[in-house]
PDB file of N, CA and C in Angstrom:
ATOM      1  N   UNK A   1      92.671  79.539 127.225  1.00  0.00           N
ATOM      2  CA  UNK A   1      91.795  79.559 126.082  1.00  0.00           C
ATOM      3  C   UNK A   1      90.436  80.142 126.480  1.00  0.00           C
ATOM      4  N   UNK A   2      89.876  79.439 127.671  1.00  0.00           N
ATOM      5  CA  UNK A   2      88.924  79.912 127.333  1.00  0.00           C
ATOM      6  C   UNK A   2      88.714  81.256 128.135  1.00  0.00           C
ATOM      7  N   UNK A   3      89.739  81.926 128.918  1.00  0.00           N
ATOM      8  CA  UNK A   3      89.827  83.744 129.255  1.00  0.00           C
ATOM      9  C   UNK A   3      89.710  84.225 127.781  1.00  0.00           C
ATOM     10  N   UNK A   4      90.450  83.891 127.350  1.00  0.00           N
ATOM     11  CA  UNK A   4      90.630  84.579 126.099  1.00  0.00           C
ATOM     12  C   UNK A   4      89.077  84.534 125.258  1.00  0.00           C
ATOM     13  N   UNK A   5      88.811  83.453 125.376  1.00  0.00           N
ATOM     14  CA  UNK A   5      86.946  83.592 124.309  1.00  0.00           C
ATOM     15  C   UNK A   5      86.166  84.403 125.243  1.00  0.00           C
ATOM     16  N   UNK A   6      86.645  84.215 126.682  1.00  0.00           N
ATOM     17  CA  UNK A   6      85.509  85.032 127.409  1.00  0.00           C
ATOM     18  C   UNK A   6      85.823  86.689 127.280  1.00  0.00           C
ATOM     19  N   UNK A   7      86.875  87.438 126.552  1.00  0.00           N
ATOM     20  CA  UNK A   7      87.075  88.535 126.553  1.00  0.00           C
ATOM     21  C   UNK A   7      86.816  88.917 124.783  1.00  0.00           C
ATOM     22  N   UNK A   8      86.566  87.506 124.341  1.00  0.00           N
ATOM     23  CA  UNK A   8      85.785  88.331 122.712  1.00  0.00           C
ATOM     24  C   UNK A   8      86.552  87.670 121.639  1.00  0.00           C
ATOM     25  N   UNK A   9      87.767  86.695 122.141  1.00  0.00           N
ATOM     26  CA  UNK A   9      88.666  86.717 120.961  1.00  0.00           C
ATOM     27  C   UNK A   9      88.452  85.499 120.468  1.00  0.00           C
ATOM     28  N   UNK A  10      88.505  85.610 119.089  1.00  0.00           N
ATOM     29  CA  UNK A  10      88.334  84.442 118.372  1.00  0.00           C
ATOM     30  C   UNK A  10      89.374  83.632 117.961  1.00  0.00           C
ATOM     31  N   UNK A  11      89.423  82.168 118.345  1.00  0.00           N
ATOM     32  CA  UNK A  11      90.381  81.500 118.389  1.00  0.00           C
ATOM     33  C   UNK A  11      90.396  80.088 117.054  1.00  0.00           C
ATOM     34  N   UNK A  12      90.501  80.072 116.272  1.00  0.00           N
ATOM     35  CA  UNK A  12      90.408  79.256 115.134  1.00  0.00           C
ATOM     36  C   UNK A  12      91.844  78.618 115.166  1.00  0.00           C
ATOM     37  N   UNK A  13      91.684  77.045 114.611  1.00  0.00           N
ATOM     38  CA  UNK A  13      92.973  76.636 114.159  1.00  0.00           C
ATOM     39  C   UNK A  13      92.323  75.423 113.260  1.00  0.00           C
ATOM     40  N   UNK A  14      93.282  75.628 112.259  1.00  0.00           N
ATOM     41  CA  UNK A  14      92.867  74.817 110.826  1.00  0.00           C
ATOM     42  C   UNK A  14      94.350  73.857 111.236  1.00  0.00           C
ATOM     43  N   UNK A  15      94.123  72.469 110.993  1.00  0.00           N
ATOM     44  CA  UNK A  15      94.844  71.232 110.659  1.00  0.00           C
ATOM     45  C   UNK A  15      95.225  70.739 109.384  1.00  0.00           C
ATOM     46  N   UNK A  16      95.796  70.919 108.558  1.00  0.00           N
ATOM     47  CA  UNK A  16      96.052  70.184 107.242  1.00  0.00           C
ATOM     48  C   UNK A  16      97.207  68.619 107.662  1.00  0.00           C
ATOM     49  N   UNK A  17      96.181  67.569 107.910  1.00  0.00           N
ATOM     50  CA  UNK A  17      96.669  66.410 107.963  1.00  0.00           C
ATOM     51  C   UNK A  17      97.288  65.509 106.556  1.00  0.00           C
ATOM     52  N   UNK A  18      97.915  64.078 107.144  1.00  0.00           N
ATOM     53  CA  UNK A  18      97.976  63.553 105.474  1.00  0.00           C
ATOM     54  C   UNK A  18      97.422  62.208 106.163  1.00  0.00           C
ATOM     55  N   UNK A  19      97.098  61.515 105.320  1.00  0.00           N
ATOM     56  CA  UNK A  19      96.522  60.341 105.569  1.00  0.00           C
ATOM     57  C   UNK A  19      96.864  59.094 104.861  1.00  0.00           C
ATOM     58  N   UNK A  20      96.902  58.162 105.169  1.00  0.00           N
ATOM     59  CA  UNK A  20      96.187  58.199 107.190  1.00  0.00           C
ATOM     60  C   UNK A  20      97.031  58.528 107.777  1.00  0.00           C
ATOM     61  N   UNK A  21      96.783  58.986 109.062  1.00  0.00           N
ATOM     62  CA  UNK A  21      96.986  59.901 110.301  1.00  0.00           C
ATOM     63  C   UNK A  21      98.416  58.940 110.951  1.00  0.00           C
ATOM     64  N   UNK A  22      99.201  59.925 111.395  1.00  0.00           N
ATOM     65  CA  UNK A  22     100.401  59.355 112.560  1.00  0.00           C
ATOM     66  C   UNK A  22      99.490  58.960 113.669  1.00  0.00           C
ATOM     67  N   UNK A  23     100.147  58.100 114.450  1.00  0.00           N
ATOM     68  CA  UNK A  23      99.714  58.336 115.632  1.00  0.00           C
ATOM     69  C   UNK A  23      99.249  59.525 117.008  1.00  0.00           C
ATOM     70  N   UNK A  24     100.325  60.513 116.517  1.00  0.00           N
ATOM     71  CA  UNK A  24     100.421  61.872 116.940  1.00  0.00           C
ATOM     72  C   UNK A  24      98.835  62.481 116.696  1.00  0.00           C
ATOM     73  N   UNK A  25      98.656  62.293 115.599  1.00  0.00           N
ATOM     74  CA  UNK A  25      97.705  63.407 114.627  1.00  0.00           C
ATOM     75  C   UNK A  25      96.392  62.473 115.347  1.00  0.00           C
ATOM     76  N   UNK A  26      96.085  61.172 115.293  1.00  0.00           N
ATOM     77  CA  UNK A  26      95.006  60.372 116.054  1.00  0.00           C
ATOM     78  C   UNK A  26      95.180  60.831 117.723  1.00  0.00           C
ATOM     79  N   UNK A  27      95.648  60.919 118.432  1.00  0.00           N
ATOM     80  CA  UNK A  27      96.221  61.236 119.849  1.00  0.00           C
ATOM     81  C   UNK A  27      95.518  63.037 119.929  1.00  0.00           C
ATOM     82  N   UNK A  28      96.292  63.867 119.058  1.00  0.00           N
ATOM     83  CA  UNK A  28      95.649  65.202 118.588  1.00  0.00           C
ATOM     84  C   UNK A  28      94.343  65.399 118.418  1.00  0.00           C
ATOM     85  N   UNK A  29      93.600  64.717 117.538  1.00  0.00           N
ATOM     86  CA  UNK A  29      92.179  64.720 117.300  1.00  0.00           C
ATOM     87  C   UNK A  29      91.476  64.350 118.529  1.00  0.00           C
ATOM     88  N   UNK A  30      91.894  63.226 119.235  1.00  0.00           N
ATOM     89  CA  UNK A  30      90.927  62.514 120.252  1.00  0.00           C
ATOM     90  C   UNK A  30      90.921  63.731 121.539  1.00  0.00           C
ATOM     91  N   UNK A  31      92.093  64.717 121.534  1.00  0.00           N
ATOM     92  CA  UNK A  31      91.986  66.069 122.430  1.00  0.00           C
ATOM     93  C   UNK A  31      91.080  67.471 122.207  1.00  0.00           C
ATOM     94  N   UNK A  32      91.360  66.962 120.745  1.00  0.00           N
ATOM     95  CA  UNK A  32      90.701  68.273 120.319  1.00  0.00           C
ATOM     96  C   UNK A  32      89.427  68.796 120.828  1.00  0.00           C
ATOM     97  N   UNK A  33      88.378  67.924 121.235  1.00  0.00           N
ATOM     98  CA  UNK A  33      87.066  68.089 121.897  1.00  0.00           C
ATOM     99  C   UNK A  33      87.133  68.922 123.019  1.00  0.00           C
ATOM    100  N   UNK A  34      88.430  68.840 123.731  1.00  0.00           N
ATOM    101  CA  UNK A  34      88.886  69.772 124.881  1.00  0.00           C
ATOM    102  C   UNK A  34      89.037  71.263 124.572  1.00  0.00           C
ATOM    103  N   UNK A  35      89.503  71.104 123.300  1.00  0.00           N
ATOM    104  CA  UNK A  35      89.879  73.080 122.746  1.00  0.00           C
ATOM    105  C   UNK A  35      88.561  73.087 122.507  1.00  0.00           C
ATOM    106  N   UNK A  36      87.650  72.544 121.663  1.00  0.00           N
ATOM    107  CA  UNK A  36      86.206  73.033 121.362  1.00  0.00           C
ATOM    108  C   UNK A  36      85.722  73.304 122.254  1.00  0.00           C
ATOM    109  N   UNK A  37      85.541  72.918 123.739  1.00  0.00           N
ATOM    110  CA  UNK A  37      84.672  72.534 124.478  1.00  0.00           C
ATOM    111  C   UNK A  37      85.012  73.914 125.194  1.00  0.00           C
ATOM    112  N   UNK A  38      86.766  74.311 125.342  1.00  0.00           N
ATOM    113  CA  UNK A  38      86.985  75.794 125.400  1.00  0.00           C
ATOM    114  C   UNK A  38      86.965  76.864 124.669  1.00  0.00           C
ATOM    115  N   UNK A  39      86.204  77.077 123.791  1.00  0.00           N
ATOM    116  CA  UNK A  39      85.814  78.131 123.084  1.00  0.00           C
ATOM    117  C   UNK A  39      86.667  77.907 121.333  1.00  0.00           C
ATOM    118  N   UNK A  40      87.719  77.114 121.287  1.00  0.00           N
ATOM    119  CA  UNK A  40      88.368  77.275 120.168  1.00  0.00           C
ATOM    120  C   UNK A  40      87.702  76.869 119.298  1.00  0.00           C
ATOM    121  N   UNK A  41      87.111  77.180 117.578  1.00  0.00           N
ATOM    122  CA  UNK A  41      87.380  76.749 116.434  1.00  0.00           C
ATOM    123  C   UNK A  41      88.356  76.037 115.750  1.00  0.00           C
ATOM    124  N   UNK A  42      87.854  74.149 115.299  1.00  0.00           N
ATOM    125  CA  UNK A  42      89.162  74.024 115.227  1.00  0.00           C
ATOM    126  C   UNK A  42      88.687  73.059 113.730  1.00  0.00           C
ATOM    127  N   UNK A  43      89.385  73.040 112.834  1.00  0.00           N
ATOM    128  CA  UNK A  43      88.646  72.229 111.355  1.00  0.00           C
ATOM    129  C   UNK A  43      89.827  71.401 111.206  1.00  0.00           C
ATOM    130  N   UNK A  44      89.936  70.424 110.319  1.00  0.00           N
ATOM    131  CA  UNK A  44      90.595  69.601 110.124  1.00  0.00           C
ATOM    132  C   UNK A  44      90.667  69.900 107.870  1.00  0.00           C
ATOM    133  N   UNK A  45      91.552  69.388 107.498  1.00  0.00           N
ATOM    134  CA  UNK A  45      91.633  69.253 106.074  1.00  0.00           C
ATOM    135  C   UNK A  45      92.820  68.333 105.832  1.00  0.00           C
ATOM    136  N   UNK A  46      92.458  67.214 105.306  1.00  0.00           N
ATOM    137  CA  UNK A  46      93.227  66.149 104.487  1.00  0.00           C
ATOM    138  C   UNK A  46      94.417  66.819 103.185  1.00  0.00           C
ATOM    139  N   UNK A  47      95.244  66.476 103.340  1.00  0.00           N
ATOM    140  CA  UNK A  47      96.508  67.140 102.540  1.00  0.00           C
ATOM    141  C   UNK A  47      96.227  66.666 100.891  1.00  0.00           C
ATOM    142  N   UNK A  48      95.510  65.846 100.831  1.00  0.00           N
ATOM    143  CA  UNK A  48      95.511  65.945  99.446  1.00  0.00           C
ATOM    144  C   UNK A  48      93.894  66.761  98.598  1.00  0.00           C
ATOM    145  N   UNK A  49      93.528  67.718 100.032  1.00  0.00           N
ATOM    146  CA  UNK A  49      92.304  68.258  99.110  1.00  0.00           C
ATOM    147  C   UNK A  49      93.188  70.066  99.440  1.00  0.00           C
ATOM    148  N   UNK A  50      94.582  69.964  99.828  1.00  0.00           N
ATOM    149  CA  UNK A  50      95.430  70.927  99.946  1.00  0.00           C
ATOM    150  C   UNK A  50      96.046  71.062  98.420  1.00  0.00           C
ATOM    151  N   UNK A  51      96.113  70.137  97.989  1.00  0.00           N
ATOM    152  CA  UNK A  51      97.634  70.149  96.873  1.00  0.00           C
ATOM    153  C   UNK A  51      97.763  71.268  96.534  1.00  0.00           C
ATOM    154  N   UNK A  52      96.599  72.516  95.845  1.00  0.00           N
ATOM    155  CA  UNK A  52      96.848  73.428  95.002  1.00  0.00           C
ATOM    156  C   UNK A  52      96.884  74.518  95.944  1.00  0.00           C
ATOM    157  N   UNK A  53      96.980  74.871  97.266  1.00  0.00           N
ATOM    158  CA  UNK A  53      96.968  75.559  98.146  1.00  0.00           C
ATOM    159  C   UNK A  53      98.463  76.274  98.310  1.00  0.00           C
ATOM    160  N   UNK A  54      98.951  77.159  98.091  1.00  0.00           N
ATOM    161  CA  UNK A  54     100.598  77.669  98.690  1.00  0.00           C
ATOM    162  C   UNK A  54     100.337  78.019  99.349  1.00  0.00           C
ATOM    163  N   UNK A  55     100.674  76.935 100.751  1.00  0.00           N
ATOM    164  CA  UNK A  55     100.838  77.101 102.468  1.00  0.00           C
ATOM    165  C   UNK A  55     102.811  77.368 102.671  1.00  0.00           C
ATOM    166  N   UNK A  56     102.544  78.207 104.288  1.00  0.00           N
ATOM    167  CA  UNK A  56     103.700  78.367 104.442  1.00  0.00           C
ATOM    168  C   UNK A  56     104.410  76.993 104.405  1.00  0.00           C
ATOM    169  N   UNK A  57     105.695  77.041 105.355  1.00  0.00           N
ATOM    170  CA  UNK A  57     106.591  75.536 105.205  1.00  0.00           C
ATOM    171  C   UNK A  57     106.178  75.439 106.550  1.00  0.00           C
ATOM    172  N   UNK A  58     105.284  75.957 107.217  1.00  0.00           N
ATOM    173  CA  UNK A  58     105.352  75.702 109.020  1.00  0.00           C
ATOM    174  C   UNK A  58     104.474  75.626 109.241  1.00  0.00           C
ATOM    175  N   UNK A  59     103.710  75.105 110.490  1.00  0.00           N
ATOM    176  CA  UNK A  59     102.527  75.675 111.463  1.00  0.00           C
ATOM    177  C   UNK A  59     102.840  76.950 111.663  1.00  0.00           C
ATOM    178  N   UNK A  60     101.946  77.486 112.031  1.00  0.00           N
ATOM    179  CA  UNK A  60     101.670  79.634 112.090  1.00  0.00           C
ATOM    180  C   UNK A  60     100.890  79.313 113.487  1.00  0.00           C
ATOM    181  N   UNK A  61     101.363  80.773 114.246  1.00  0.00           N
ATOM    182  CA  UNK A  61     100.118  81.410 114.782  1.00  0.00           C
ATOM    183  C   UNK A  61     100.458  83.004 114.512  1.00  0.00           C
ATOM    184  N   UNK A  62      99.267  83.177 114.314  1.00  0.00           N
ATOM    185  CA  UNK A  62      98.865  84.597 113.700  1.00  0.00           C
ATOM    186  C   UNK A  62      98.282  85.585 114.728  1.00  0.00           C
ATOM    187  N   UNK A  63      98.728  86.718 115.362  1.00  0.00           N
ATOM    188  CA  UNK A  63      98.154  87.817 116.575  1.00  0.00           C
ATOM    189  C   UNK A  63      98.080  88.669 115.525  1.00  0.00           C
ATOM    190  N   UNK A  64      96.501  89.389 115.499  1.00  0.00           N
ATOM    191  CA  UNK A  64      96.475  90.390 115.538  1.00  0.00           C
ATOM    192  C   UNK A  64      97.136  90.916 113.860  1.00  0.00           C
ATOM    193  N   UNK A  65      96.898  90.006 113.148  1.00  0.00           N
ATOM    194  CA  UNK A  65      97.554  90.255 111.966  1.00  0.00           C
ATOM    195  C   UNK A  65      98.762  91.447 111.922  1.00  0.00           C
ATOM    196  N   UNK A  66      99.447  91.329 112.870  1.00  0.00           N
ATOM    197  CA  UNK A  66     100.807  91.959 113.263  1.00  0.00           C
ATOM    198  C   UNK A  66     102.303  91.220 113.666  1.00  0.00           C
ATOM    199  N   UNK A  67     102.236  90.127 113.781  1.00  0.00           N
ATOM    200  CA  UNK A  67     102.706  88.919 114.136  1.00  0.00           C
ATOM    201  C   UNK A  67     102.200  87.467 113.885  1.00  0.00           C
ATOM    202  N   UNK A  68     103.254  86.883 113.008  1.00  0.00           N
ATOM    203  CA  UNK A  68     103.629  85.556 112.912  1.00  0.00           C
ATOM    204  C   UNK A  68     104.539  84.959 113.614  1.00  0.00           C
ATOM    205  N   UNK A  69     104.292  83.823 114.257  1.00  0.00           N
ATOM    206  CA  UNK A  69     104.989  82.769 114.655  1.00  0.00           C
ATOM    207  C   UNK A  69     104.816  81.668 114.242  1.00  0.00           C
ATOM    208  N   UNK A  70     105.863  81.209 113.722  1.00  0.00           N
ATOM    209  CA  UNK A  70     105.803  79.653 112.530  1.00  0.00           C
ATOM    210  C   UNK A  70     106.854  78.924 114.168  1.00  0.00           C
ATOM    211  N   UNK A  71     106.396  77.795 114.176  1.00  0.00           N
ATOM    212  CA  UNK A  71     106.771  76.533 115.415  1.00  0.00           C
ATOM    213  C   UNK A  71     106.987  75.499 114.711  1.00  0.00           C
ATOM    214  N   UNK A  72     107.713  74.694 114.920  1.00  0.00           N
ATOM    215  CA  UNK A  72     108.029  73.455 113.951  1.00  0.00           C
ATOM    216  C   UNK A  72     108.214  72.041 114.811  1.00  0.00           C
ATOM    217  N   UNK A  73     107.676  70.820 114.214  1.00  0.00           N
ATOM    218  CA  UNK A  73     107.337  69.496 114.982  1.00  0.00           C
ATOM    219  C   UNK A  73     108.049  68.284 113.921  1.00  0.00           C
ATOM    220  N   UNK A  74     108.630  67.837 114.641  1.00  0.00           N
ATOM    221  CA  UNK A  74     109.273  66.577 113.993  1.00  0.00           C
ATOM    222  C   UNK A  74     107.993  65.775 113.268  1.00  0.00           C
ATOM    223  N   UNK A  75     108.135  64.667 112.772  1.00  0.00           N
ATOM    224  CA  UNK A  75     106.692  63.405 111.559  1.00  0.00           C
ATOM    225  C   UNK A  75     105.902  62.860 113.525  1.00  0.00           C
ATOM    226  N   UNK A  76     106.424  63.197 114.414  1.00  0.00           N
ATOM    227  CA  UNK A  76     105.667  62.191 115.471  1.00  0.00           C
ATOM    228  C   UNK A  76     105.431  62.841 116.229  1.00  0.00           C
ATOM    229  N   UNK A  77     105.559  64.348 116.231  1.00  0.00           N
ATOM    230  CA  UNK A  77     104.896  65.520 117.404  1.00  0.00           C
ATOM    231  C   UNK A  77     105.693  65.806 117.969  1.00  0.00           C
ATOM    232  N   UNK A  78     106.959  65.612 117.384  1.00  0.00           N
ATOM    233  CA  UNK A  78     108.213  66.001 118.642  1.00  0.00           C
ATOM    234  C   UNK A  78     108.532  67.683 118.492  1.00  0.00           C
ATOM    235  N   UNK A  79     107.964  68.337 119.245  1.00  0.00           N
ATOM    236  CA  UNK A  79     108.612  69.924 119.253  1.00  0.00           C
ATOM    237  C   UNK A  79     110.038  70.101 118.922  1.00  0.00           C
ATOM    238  N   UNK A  80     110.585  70.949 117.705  1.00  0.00           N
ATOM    239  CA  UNK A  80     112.103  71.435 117.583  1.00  0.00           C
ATOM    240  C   UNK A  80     111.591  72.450 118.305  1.00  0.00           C
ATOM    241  N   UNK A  81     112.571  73.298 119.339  1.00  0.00           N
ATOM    242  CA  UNK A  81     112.204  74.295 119.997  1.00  0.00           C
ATOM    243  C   UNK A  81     112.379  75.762 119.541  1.00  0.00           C
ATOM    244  N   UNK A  82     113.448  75.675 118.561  1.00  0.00           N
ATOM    245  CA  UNK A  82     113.733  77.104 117.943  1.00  0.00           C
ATOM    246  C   UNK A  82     112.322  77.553 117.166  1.00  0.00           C
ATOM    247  N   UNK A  83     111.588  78.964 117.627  1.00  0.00           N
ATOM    248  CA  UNK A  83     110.446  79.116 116.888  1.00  0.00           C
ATOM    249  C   UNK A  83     111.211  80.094 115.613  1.00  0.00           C
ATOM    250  N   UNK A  84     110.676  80.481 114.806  1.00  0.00           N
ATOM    251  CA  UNK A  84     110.836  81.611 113.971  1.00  0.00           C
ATOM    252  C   UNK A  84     109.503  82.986 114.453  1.00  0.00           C
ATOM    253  N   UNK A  85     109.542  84.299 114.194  1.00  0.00           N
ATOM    254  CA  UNK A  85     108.615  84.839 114.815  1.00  0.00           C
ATOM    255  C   UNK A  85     109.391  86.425 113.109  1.00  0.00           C
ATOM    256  N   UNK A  86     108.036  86.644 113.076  1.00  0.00           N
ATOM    257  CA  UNK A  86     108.443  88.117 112.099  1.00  0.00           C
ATOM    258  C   UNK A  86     107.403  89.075 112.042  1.00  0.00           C
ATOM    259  N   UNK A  87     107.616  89.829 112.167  1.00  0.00           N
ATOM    260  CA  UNK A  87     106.541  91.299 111.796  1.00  0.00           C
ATOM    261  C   UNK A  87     107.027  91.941 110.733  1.00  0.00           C
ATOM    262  N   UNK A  88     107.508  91.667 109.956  1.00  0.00           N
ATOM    263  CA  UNK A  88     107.976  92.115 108.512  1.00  0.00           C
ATOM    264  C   UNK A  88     106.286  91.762 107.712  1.00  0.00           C
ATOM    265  N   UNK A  89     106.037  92.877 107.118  1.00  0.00           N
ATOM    266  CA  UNK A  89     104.319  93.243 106.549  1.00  0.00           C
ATOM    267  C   UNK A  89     104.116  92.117 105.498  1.00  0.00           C
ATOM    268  N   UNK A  90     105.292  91.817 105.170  1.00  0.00           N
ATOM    269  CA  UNK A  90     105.282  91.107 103.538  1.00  0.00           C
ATOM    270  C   UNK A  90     104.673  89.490 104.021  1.00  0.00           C
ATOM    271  N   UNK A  91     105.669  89.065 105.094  1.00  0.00           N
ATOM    272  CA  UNK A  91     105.504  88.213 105.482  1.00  0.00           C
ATOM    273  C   UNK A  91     104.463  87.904 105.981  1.00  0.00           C
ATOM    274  N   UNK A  92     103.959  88.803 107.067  1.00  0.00           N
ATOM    275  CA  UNK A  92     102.316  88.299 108.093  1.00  0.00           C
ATOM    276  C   UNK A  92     101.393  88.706 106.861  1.00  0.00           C
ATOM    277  N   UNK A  93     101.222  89.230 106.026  1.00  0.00           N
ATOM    278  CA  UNK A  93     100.209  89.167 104.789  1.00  0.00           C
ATOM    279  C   UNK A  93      99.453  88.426 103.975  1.00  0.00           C
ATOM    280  N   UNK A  94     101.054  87.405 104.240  1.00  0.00           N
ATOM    281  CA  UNK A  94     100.393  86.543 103.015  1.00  0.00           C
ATOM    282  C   UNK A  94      99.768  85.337 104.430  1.00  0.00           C
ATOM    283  N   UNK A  95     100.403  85.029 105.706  1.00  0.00           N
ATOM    284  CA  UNK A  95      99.850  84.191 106.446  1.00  0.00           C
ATOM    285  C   UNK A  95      98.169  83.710 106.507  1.00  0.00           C
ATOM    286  N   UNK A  96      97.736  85.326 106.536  1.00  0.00           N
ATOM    287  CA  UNK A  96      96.203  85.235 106.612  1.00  0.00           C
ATOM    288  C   UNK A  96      94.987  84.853 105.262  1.00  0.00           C
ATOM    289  N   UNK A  97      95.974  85.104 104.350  1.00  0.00           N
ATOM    290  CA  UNK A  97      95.048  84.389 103.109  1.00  0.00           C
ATOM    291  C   UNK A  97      95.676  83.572 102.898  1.00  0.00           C
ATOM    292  N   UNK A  98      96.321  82.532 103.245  1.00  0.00           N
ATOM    293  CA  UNK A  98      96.252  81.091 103.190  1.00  0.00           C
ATOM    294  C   UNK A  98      95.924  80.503 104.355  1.00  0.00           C
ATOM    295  N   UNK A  99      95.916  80.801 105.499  1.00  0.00           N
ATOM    296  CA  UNK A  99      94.902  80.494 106.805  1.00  0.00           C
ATOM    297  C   UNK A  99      93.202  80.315 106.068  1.00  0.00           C
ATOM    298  N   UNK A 100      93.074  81.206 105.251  1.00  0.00           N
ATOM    299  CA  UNK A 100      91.502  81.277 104.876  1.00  0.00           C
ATOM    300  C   UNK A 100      91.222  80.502 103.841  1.00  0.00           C
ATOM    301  N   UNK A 101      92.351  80.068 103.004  1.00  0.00           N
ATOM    302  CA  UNK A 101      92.130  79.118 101.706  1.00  0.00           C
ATOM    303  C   UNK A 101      92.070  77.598 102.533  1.00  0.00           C
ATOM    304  N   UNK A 102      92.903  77.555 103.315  1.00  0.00           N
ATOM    305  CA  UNK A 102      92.820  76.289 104.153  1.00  0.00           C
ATOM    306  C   UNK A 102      91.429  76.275 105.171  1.00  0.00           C
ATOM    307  N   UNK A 103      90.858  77.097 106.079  1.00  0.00           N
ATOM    308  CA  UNK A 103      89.404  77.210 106.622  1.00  0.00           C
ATOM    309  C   UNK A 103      88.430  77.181 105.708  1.00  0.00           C
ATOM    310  N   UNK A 104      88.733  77.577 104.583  1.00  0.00           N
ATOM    311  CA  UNK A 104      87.108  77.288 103.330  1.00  0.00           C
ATOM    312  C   UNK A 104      86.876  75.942 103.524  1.00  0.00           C
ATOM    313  N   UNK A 105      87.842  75.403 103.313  1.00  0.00           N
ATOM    314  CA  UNK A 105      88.214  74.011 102.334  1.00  0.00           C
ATOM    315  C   UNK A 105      88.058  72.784 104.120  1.00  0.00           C
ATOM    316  N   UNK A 106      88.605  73.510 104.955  1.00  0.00           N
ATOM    317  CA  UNK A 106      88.458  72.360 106.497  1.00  0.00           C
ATOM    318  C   UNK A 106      87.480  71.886 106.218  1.00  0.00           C
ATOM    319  N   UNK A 107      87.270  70.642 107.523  1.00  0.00           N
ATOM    320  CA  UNK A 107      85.894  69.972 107.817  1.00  0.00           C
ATOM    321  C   UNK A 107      86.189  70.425 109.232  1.00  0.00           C
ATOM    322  N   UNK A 108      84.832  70.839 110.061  1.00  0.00           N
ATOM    323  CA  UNK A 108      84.788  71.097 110.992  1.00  0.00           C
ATOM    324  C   UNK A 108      84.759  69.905 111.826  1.00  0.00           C
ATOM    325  N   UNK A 109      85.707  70.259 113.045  1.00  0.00           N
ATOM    326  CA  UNK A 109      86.005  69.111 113.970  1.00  0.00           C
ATOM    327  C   UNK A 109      84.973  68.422 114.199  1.00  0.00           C
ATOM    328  N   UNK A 110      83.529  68.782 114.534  1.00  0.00           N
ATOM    329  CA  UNK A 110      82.714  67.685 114.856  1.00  0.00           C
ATOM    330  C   UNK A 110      82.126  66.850 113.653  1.00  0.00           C
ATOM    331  N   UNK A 111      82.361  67.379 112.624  1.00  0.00           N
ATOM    332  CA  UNK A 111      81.892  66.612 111.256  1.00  0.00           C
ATOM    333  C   UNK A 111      83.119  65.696 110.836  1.00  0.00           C
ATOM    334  N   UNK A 112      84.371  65.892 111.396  1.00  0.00           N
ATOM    335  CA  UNK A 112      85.436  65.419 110.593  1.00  0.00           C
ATOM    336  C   UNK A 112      85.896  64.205 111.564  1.00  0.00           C
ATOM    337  N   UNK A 113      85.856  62.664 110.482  1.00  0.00           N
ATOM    338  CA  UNK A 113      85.983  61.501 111.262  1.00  0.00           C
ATOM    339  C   UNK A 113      87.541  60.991 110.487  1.00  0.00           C
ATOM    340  N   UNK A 114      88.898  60.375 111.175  1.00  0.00           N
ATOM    341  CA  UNK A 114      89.794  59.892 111.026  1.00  0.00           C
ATOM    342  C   UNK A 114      89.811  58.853 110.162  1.00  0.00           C
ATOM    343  N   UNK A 115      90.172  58.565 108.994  1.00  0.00           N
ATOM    344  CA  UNK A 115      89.976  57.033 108.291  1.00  0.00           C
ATOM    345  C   UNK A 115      90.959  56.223 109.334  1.00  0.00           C
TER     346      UNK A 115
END
């Protein structure tokens, strides 16, 4: 992570939680200070200030708006390992404007406290 901020790149990741929090998602947050502390951007957003949002069905990571990779986690953080991955235009298109409808709407990690 933080090679990567030291060569320019910007690293953001938006959370859409539900609440209250799994244990997973409390365990997650209490780390998160570690990605900040390495250069990442990281916001948090409560699922019910999501409702009107059409998010994919997955977690994403987004390169280079040329590639998607959607990763998928069991209700308690358990990694399924099969990722999905596509460069089909239609698809990585729409990733990045709902990445940004969900970052408007985050609370930034140091403002954002767990009920």
């Amino acid at each position: 992570m933080q090679d990567a901020v030291g060569r320019g790149v910007t690293i953001r990741r938006a959370r859409v939680i539900s609440v209250p929090p799994s244990d997973y998602i409390r365990w997650e947050h209490m780390l998160t200070s570690q990605n900040v502390e390495a250069g990442e951007d990281v916001r948090w957003l409560p699922r019910d200030r999501a409702w009107d949002l059409m998010l994919p069905g997955a977690d994403f990571w987004l390169f280079g708006n040329k590639l998607v990779m959607f990763n998928f986690c069991e209700g308690d953080g358990t990694e399924i390992p099969e990722e999905k991955s596509s460069n089909d235009p239609a698809v990585v298109a729409r990733c990045p404007a709902a990445f940004e409808q969900v970052w408007e709407r985050a609370i930034p990690h140091d403002q954002f406290r767990l009920p």
